[in-house]
Protein backbone atom coordinates (compact mmCIF):
# COMPACT_ATOMS: atom_id res chain seq x y z
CA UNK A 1 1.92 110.21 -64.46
CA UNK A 2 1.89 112.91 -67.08
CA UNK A 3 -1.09 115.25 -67.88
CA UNK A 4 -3.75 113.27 -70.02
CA UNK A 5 -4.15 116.06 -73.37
CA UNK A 6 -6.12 113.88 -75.60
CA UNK A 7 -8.74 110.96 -75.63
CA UNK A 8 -8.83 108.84 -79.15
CA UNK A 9 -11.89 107.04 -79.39
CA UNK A 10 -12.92 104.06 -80.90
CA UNK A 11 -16.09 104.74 -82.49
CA UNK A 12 -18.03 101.44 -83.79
CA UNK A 13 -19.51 99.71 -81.21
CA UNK A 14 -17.97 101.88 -78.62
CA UNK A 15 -19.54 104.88 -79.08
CA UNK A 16 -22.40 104.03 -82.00
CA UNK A 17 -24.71 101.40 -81.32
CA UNK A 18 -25.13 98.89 -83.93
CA UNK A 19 -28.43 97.51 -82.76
CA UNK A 20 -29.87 98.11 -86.72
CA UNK A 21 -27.75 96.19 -88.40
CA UNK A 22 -29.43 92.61 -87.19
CA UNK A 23 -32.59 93.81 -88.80
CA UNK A 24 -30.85 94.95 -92.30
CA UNK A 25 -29.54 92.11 -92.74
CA UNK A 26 -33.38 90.23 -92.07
CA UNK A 27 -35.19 92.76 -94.45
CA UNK A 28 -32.95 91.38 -97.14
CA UNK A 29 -33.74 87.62 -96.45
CA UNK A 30 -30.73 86.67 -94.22
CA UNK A 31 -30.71 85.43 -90.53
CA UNK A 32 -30.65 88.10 -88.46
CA UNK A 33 -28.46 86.20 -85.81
CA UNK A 34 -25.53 86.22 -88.87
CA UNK A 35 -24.70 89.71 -87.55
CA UNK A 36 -22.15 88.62 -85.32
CA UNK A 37 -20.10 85.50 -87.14
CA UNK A 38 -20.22 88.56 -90.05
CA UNK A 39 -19.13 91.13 -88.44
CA UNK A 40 -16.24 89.09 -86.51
CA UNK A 41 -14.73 87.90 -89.68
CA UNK A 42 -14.80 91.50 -91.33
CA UNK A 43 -12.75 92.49 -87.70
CA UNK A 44 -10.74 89.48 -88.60
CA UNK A 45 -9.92 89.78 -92.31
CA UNK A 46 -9.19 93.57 -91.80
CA UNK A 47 -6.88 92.69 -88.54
CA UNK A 48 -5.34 89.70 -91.09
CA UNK A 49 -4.19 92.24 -94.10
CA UNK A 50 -2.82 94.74 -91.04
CA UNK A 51 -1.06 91.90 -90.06
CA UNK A 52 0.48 91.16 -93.67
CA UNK A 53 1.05 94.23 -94.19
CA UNK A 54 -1.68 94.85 -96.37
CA UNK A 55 -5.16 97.15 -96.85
CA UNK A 56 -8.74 97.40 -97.93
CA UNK A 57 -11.12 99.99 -97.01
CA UNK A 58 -13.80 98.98 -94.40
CA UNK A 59 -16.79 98.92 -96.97
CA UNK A 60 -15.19 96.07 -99.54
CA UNK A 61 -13.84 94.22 -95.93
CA UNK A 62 -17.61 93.66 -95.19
CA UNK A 63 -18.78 93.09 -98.82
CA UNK A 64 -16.81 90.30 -99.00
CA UNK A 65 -17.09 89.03 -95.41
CA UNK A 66 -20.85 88.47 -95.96
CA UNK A 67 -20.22 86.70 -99.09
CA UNK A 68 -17.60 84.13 -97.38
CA UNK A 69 -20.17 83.43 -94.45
CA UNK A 70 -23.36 83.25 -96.91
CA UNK A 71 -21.48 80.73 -99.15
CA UNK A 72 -23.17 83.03 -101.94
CA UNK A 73 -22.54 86.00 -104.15
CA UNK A 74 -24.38 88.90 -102.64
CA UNK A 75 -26.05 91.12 -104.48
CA UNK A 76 -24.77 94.97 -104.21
CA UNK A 77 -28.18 96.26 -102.89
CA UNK A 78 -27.86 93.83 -100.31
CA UNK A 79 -24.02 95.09 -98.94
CA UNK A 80 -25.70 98.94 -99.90
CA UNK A 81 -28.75 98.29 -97.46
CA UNK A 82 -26.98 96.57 -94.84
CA UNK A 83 -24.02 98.67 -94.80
CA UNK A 84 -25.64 102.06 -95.89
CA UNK A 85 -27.02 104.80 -93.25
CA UNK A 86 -24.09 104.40 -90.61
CA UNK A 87 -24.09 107.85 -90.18
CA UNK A 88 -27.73 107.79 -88.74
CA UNK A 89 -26.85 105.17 -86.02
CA UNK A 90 -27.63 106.09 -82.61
CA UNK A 91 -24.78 106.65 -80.01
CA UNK A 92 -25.07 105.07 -76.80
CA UNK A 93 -26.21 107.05 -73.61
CA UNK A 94 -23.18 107.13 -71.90
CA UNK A 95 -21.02 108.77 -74.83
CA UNK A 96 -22.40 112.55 -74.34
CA UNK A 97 -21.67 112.48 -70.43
CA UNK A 98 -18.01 111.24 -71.29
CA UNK A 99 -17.58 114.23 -73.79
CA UNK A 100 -18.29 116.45 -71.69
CA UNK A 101 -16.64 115.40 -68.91
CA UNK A 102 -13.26 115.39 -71.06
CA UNK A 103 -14.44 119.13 -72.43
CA UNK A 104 -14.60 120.27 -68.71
CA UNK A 105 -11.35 119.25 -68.18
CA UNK A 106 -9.83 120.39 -71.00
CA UNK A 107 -8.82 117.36 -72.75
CA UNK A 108 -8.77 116.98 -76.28
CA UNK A 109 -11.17 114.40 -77.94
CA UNK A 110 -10.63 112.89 -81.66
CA UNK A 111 -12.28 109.89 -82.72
CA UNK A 112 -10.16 107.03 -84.33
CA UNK A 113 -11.82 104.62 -86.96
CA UNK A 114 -11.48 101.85 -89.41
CA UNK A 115 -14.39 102.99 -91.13
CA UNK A 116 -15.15 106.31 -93.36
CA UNK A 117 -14.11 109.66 -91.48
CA UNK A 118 -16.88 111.18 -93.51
CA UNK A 119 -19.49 108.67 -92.24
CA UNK A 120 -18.19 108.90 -88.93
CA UNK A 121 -18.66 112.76 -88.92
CA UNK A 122 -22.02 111.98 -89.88
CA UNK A 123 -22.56 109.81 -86.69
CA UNK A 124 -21.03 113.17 -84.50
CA UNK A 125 -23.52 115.46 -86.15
CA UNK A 126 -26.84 113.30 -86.09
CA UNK A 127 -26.39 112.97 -82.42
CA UNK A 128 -25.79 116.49 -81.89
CA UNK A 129 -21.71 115.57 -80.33
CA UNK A 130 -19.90 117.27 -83.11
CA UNK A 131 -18.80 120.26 -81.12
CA UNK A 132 -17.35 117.73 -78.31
CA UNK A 133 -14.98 116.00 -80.77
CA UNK A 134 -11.69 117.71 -83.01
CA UNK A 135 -11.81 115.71 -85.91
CA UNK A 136 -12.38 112.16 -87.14
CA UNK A 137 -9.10 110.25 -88.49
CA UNK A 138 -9.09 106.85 -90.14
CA UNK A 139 -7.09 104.37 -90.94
CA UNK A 140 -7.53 104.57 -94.41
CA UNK A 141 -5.54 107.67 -94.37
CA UNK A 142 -2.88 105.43 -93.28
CA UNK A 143 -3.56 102.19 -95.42
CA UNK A 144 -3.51 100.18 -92.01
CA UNK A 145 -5.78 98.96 -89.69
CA UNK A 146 -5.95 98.94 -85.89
CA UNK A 147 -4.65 97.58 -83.54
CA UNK A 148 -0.93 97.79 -86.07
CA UNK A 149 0.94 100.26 -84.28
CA UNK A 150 0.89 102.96 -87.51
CA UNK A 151 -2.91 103.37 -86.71
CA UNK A 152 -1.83 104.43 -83.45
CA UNK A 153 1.17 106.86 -84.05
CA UNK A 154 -1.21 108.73 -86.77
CA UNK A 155 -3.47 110.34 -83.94
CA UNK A 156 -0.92 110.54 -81.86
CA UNK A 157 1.37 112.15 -84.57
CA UNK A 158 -1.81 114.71 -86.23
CA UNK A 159 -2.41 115.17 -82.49
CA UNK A 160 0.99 116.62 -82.16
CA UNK A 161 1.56 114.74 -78.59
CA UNK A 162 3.83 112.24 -77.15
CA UNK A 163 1.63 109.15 -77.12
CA UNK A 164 1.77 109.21 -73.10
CA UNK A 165 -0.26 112.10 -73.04
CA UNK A 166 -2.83 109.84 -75.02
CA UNK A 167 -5.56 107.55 -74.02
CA UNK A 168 -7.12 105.22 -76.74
CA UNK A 169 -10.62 104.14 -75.38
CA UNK A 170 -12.53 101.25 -76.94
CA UNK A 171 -15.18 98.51 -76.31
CA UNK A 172 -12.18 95.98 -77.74
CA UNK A 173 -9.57 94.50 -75.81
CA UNK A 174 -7.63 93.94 -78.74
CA UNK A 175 -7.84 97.55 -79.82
CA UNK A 176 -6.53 98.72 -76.19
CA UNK A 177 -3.69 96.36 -76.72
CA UNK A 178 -2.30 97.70 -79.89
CA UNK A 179 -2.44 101.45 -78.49
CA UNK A 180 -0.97 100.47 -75.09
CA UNK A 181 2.26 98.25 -77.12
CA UNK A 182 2.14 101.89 -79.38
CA UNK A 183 2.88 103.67 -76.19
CA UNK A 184 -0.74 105.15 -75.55
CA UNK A 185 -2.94 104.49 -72.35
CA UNK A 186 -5.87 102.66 -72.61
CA UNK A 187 -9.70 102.62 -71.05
CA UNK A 188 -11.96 99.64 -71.91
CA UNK A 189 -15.58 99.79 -71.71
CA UNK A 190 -17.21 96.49 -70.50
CA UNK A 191 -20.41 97.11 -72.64
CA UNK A 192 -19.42 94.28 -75.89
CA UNK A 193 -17.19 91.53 -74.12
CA UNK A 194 -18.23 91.69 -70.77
CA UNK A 195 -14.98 90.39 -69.48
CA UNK A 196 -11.62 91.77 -70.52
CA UNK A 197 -9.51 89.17 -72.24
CA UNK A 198 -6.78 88.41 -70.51
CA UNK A 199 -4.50 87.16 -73.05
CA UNK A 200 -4.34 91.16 -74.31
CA UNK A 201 -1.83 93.67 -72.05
CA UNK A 202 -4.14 95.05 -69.27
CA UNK A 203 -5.98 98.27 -69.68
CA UNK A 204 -4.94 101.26 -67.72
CA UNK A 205 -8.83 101.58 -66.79
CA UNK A 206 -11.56 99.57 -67.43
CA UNK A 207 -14.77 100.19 -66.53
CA UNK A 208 -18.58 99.52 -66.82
CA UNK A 209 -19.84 102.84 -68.72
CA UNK A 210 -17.71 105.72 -70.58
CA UNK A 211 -18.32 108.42 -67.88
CA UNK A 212 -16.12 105.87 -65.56
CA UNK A 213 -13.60 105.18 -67.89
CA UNK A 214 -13.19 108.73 -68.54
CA UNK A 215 -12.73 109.38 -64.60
CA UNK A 216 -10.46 107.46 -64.27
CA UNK A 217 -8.28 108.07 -67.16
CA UNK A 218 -8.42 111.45 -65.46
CA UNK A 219 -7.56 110.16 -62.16
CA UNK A 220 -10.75 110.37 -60.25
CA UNK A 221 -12.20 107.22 -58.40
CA UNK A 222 -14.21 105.17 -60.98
């Protein structure tokens, strides 16, 4: 197997927790327990346009994937509340250990993302990981969203590497599907599904926490 040079990693969900977001939505009158039929149709409808070959930027995905599950026009200082402050999320304990473990071995670390590079870079620097990780890409740059294979060949392309000296990791089976069919590997973190789907191509590693994924993407025992 060649040398590993560069982790991409998924950042929402697999690296920032989005344990707020429930209670935005609650301070502004909705269920709290809509978080996840509204979030999963924002995946959806941004996965949909990839799929036609269209694109919308993550921000006006969500607007309008809280109006279609309210049945209702939402205000705008509802979609600003809930979807406003990203870049003060906390990141889940297992992402520093991972970073560093990648540092030590010299391997490259970028983070990949549907959402705003500039929020994102916000997320590195409130919980002090900025110096762990190159840059931020996202997909806007490329008017595509993951998993279509263009998302893919842009970090592998700014990274300047073959995409087999690239691992994609990512809470999402679906996202470590579209990097492995673009020629990346792939490490799955248990931590959102629980199980990984099978209908998706296997991931090269999956694991429990980030620090195992990492090992073994590095060839150590998990």
């Amino acid at each position: 197997m060649p040398e590993l040079k560069a982790v991409a990693f998924d950042v929402v969900e697999t690296l920032m927790s989005l344990a707020e977001v429930p209670g935005r939505l609650a301070e502004r009158g909705y269920p709290a327990g809509l978080f996840d039929a509204w979030f999963n149709r924002a995946v959806r409808d941004g996965m949909a346009l990839a799929a036609a070959g269209g694109y919308r930027d993550f921000d006006e995905i969500c607007a309008a994937a809280l109006r279609d599950i309210t049945g209702e026009e939402v205000e705008k200082a509802t979609i600003d509340h809930v979807l406003g402050g990203w870049d003060r999320f906390p990141a889940h304990d297992d992402v520093l250990p991972a970073l560093e473990d990648l540092r030590a071995a010299g391997v490259r670390v970028i983070g990949l993302t549907t959402g705003s590079a500039r929020t994102i870079s916000g997320f590195f620097a409130h919980n002090g990981l900025s110096e762990h990780v190159e840059t931020v890409l996202s997909c806007a740059d490329v008017g595509v969203w993951k998993p279509a294979p263009g998302a893919y060949r842009y970090a592998t392309t700014w990274l300047d590497l073959p995409p087999h000296q690239v691992a994609l990791v990512a809470a999402h089976a679906w996202d470590c599907h579209g990097a492995k069919r673009a020629g990346l590997r792939t490490g799955w973190v248990s931590r959102l599904e629980g199980r990984y789907n099978p209908t998706f191509d296997p991931a090269d590693v999956a694991a429990d926490d980030l620090p195992a994924v990492v090992r073994g993407l590095l060839g150590s025992p998990v």
